[in-house]
Protein backbone atom coordinates (compact mmCIF):
# COMPACT_ATOMS: atom_id res chain seq x y z
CA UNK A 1 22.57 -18.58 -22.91
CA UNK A 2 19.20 -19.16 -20.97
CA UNK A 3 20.26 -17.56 -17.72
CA UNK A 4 21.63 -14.86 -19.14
CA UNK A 5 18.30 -14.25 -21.18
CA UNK A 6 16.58 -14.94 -17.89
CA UNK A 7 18.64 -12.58 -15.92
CA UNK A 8 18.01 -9.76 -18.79
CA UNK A 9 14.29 -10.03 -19.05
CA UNK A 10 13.89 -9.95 -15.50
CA UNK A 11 16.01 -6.91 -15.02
CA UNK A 12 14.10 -5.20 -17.75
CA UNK A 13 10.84 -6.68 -16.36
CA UNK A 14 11.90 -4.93 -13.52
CA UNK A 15 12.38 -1.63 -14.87
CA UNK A 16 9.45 -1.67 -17.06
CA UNK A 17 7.26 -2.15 -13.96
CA UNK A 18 8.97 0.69 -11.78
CA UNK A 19 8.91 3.14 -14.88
CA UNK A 20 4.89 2.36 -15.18
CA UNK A 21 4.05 2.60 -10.96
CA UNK A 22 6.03 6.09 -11.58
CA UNK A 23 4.00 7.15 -14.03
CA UNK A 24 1.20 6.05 -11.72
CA UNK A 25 2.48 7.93 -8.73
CA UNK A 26 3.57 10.91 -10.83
CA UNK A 27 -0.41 11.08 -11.79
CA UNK A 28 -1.09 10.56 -7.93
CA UNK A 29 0.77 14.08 -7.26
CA UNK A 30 -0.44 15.70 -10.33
CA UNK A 31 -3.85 15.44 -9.32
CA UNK A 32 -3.79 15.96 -5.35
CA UNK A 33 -5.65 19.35 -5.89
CA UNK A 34 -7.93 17.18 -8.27
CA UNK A 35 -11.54 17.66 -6.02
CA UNK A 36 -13.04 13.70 -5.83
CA UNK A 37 -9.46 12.20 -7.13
CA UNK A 38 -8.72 8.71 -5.83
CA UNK A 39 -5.33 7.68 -5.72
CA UNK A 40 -3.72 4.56 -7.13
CA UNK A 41 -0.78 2.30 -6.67
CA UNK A 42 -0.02 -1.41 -7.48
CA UNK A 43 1.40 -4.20 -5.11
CA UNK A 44 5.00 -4.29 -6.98
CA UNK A 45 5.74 -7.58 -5.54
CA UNK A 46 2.55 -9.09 -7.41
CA UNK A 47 3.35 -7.25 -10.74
CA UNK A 48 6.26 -8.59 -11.25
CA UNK A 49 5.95 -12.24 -10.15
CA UNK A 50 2.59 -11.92 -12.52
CA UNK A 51 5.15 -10.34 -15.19
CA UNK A 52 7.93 -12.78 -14.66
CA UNK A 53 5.34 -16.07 -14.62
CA UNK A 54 3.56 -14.52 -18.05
CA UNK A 55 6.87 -14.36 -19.76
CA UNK A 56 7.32 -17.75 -18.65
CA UNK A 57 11.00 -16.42 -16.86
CA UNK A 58 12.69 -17.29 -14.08
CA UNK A 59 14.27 -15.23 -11.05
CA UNK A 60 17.40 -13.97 -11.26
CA UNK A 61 18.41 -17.16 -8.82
CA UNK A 62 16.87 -19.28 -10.88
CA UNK A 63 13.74 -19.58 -9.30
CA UNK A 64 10.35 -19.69 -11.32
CA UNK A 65 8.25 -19.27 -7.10
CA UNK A 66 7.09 -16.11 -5.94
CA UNK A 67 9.40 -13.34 -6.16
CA UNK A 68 10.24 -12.12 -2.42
CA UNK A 69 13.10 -9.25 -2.94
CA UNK A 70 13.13 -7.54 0.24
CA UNK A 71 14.11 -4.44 -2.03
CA UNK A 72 11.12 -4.53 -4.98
CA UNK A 73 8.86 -2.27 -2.80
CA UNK A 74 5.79 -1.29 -3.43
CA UNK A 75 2.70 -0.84 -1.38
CA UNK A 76 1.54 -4.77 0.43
CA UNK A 77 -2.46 -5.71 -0.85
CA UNK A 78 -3.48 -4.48 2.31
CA UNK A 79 -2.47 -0.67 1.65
CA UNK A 80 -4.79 -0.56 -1.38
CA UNK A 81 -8.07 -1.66 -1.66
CA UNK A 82 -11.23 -1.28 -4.79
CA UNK A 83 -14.10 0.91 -3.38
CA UNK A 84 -16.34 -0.99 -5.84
CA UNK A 85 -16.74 -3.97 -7.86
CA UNK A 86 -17.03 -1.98 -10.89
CA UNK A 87 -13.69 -0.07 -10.63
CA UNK A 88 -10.93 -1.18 -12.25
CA UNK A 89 -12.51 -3.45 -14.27
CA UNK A 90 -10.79 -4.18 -17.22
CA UNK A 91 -11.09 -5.80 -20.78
CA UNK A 92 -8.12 -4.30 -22.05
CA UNK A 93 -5.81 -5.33 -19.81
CA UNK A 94 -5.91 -1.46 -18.90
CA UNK A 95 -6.69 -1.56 -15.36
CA UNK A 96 -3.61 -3.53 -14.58
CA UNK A 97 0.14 -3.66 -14.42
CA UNK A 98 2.33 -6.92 -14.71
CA UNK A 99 -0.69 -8.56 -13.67
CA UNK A 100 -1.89 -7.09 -10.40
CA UNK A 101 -4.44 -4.77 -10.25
CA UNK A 102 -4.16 -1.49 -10.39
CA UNK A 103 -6.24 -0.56 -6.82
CA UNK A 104 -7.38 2.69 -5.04
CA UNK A 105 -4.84 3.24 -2.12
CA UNK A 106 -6.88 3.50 1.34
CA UNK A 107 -7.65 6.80 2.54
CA UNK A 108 -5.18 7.64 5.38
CA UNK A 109 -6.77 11.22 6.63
CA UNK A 110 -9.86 12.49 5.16
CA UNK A 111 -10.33 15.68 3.04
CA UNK A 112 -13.29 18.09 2.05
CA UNK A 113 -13.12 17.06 -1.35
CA UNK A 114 -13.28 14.02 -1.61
CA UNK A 115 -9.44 13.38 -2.63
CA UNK A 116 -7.32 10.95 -1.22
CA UNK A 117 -3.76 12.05 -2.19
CA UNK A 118 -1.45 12.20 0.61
CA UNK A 119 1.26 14.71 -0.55
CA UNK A 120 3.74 12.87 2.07
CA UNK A 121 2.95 9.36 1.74
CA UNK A 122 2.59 10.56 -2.28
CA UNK A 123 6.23 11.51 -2.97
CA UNK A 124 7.70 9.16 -0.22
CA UNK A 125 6.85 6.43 -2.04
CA UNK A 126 7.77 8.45 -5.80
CA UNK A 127 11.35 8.74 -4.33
CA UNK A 128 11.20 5.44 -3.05
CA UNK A 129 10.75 3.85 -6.38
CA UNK A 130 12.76 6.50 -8.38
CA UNK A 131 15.85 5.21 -6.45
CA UNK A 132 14.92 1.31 -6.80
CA UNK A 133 14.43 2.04 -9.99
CA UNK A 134 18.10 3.86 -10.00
CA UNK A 135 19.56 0.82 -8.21
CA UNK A 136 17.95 -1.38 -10.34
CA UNK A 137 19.18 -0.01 -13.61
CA UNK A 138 22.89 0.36 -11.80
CA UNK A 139 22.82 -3.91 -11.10
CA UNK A 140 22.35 -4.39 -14.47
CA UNK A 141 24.73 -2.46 -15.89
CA UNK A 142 26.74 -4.21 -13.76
CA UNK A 143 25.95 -7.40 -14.86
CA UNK A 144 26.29 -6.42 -18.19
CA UNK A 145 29.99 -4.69 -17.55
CA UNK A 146 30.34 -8.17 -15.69
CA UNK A 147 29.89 -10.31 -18.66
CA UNK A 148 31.86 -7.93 -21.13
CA UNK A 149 34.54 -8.18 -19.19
CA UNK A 150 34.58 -12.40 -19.34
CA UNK A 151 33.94 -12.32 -23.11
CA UNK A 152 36.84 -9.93 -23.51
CA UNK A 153 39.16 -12.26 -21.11
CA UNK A 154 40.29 -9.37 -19.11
């Protein structure tokens, strides 16, 4: 029954962390009009191998190393980056997701105001995760249909 529970939590690990970086992106695009609005985004890789290690999980492989999906997305560590030492700082456990930090993405074209959201690169990477999250909810469904269907005997 451990692998199964294993396979579970990190499926809804999984979701969990792609349902919080679209609330985070969703925010991102809410506020590009925002004058002085940095935006934010967390290395999803890092999140969830911080999630999966605090839960004390494994992989779905079986694996308890670094998670290295080529499909869990996200932006790499050096997309984002803290402007200062004080940002982010947390003693909440606010200013962080799964783990990794919740960081100020780097500005790609400069604007008047002072705000750093990239409409483009903005709801790129909102559809992006909307349809990981999709595919990810689909697999385990599937998984679950999967082991239905072997407790039933058909």
């Amino acid at each position: 029954m451990g692998k199964i529970d294993d396979m579970m939590r990190f499926h809804e690990t999984a979701l969990s962390l792609r349902a919080q970086r679209q609330q985070l992106l969703a925010s991102n695009i809410a506020n590009a009009d925002t004058p002085n609005f940095k935006a934010r985004d967390i290395d999803f890789n890092a999140a969830l191998k911080g999630a999966i290690s605090k839960s004390g999980g494994t992989t779905p492989g079986g694996n308890t190393g670094p998670v290295t999906a080529s499909n869990a997305g996200g932006v790499s560590a050096n997309d984002v980056l803290r402007t200062s030492t004080a940002h982010m700082v947390s003693t909440n456990g606010r200013g962080s997701i799964g783990g990794a930090a919740i960081k100020y993405m780097t500005e790609q074209q400069g604007n008047i105001d002072g705000n750093t959201v990239d409409m483009d690169v903005q709801r790129n990477q909102f559809t992006d995760n909307a349809m990981r999250y999709e595919v990810s909810l689909t697999l385990a469904s599937s998984k679950i249909k999967g082991l239905m269907s072997a407790i039933q005997g058909q």
